[in-house]
Protein backbone atom coordinates (compact mmCIF):
# COMPACT_ATOMS: atom_id res chain seq x y z
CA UNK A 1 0.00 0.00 0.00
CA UNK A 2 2.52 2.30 0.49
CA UNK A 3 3.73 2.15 -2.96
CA UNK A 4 -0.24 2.95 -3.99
CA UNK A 5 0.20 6.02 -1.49
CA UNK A 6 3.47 7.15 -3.16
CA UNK A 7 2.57 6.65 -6.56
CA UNK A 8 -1.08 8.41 -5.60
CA UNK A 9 1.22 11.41 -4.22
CA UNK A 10 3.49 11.28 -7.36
CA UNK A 11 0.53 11.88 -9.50
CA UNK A 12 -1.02 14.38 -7.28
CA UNK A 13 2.19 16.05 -7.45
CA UNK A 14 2.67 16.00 -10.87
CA UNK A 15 -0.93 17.54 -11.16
CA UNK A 16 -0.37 20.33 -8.34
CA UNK A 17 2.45 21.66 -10.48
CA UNK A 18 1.40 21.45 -13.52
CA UNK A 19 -1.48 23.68 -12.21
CA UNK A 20 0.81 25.72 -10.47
CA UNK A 21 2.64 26.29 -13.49
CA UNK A 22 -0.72 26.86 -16.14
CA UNK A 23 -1.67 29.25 -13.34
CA UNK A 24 1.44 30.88 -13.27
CA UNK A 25 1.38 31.42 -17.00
CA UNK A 26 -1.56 32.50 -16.93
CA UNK A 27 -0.69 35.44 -14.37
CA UNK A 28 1.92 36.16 -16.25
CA UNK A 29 -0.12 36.72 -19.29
CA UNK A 30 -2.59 38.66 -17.45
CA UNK A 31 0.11 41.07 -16.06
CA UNK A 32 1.06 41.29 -19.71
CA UNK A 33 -2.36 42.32 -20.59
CA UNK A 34 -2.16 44.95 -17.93
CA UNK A 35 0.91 46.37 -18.74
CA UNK A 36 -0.35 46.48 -22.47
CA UNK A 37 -3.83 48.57 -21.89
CA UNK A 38 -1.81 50.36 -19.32
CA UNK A 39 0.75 51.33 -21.43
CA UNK A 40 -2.34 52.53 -24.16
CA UNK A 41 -4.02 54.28 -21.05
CA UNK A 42 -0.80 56.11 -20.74
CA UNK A 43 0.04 57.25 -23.75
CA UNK A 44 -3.59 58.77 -24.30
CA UNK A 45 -2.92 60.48 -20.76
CA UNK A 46 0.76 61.81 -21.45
CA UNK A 47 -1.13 63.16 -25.28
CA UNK A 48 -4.28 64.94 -22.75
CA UNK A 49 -1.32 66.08 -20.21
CA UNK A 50 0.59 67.85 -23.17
CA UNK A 51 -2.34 69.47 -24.47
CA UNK A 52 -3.38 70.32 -20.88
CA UNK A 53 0.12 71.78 -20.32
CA UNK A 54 0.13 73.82 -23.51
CA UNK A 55 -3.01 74.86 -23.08
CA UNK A 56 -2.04 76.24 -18.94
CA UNK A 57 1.49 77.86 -21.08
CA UNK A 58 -0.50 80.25 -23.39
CA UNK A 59 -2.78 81.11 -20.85
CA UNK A 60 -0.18 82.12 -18.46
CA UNK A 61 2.06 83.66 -21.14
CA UNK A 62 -1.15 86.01 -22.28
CA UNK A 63 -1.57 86.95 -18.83
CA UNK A 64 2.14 87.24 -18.20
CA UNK A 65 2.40 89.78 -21.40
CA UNK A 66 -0.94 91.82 -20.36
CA UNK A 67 0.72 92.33 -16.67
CA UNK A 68 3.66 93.58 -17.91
CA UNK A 69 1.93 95.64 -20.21
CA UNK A 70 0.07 97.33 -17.40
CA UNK A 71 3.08 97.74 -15.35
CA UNK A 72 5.05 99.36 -17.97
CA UNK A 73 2.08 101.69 -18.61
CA UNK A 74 1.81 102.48 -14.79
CA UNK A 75 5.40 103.44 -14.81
CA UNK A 76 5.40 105.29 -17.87
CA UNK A 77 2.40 107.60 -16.04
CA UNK A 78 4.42 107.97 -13.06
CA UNK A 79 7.52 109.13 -15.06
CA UNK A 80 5.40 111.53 -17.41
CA UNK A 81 3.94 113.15 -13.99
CA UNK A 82 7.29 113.16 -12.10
CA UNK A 83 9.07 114.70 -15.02
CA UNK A 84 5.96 117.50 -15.05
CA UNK A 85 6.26 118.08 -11.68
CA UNK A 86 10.02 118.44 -11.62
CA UNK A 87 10.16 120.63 -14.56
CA UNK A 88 7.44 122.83 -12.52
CA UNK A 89 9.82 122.88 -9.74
CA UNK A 90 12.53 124.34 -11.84
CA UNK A 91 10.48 126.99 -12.98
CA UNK A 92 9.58 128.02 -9.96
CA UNK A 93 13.30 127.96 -9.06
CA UNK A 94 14.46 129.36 -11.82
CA UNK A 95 12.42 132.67 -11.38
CA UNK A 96 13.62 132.68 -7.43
CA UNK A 97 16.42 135.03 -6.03
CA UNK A 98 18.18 132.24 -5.08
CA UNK A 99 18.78 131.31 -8.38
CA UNK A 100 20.02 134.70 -9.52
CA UNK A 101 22.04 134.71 -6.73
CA UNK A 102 23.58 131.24 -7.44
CA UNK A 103 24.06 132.00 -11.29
CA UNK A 104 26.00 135.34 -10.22
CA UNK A 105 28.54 133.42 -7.70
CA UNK A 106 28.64 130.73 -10.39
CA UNK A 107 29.58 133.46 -13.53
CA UNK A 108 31.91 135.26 -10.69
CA UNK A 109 33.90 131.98 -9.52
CA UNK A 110 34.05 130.84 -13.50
CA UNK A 111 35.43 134.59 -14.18
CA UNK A 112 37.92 134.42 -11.43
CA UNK A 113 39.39 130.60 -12.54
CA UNK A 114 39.59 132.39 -16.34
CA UNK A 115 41.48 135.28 -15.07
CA UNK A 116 44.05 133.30 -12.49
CA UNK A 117 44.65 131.32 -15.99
CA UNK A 118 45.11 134.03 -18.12
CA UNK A 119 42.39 133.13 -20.25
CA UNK A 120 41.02 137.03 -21.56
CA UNK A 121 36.66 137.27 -20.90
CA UNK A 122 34.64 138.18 -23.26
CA UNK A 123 34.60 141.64 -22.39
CA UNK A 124 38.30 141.93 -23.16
CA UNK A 125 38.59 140.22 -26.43
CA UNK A 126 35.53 142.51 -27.24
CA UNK A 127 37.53 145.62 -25.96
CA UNK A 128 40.70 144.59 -27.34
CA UNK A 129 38.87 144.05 -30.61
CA UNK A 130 37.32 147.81 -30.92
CA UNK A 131 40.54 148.99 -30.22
CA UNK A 132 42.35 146.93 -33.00
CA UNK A 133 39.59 148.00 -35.31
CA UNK A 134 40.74 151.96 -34.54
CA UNK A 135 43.94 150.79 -34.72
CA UNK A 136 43.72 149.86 -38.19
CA UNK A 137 41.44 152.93 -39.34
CA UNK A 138 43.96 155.45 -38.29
CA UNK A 139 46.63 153.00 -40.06
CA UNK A 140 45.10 153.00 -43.34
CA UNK A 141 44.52 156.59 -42.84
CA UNK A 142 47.93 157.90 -42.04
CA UNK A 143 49.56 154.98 -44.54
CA UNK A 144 51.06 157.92 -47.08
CA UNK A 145 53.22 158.17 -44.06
CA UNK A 146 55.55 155.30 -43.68
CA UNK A 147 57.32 156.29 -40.21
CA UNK A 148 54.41 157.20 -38.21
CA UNK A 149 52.13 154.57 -38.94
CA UNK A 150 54.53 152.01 -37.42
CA UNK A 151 55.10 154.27 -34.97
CA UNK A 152 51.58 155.17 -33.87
CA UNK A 153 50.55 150.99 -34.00
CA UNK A 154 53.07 150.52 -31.50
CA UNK A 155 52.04 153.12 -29.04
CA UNK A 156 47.68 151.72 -29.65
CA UNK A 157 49.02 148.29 -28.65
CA UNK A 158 51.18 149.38 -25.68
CA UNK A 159 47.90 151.54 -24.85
CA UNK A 160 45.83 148.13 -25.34
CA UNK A 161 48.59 146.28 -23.15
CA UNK A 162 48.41 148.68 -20.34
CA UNK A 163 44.33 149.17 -20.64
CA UNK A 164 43.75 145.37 -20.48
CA UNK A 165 46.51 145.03 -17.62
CA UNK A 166 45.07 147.26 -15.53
CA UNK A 167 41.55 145.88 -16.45
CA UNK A 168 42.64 142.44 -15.22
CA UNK A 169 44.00 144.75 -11.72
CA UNK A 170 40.60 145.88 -11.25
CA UNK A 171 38.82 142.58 -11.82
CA UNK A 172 40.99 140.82 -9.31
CA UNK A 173 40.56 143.74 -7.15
CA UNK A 174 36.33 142.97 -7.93
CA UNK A 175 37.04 139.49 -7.06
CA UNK A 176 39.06 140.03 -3.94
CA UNK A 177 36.40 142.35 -2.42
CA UNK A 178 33.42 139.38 -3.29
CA UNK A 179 35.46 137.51 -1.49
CA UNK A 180 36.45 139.35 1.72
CA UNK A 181 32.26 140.23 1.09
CA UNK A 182 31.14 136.45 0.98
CA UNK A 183 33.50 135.51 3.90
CA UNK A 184 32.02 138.55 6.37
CA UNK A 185 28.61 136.83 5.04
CA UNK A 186 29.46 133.81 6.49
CA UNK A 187 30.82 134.94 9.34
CA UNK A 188 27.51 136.66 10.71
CA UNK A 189 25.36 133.36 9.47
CA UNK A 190 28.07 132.12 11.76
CA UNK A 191 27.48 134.01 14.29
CA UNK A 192 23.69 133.89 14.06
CA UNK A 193 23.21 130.14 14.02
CA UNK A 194 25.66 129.27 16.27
């Protein structure tokens, strides 16, 4: 009997596993089946997601463009009523006595660097030019004459010399007593707020 018992195992067995094994197979075939209606499932959902995500890009690029559109507007308003209101404010200053006062120390400090280099103003190229101009009228009048032309040229140009030295004497002088002036000035604001 024991061989009967062995030989009923054996085929019992041999059944078991081959049941094990159809049944395996056919797990594995039914994960295959998954995987392949998954893997259709998921391409239709990464096609939707693309869409979806271009979709959510042009939305948010339209709105991104119409913001910055407004902002640049706001700013542009803010800098047209700044740059009103600041030329305004020079207007105003501009029409002040502070302001003539500034532009006169300004056109007195910008004489005085010209003069400590040498550079001739205005007013003395102007001068100096009048006087060559009579210079050469009496020349051309007195030219029958050789001597004294020469002679009178030379005595307008040491005149010229000695005019525009002593101009440049008195405009240092000018600038000397501004200065002396503008230092007392301070003094007594000095004095007063301290």
């Amino acid at each position: 009997m024991t061989k009967q018992k062995k030989a009923a195992k054996k085929k019992d067995s041999n059944v078991s596993s081959h049941e094990v094994a159809e049944q395996l197979e056919h797990a594995f075939l039914a994960g295959l089946g998954a995987l392949a209606n998954t893997q259709k499932a998921g391409s239709k959902a990464f096609d939707t997601l693309v869409e979806q995500g271009k979709t959510f890009r042009k939305a948010t690029t339209n709105k991104t463009e119409s913001l910055i559109d407004e902002v640049q507007g706001a700013i542009r308003g803010m800098a047209d009523a700044t740059q009103t209101k600041a030329s305004g404010l020079l207007d105003q200053m501009r029409d002040t006595p502070q302001m003539e006062k500034f532009q006169s120390v300004f056109d007195s400090r910008v004489e005085s660097a010209l003069d400590r280099l040498g550079v001739a103003s205005k007013s003395d190229v102007d001068a100096l030019n009048a006087k060559l101009n009579r210079v050469l009228k009496s020349g051309a009048k007195t030219k029958s004459a050789a001597k004294k032309p020469a002679t009178k040229a030379k005595a307008a140009a040491k005149k010229v010399t000695k005019k525009k030295v002593a101009k440049k004497k008195v405009a240092k002088k000018k600038v000397a007593k501004k200065k002396v002036a503008k230092k007392a000035t301070k003094k007594k604001v000095a004095k007063k707020t301290g």
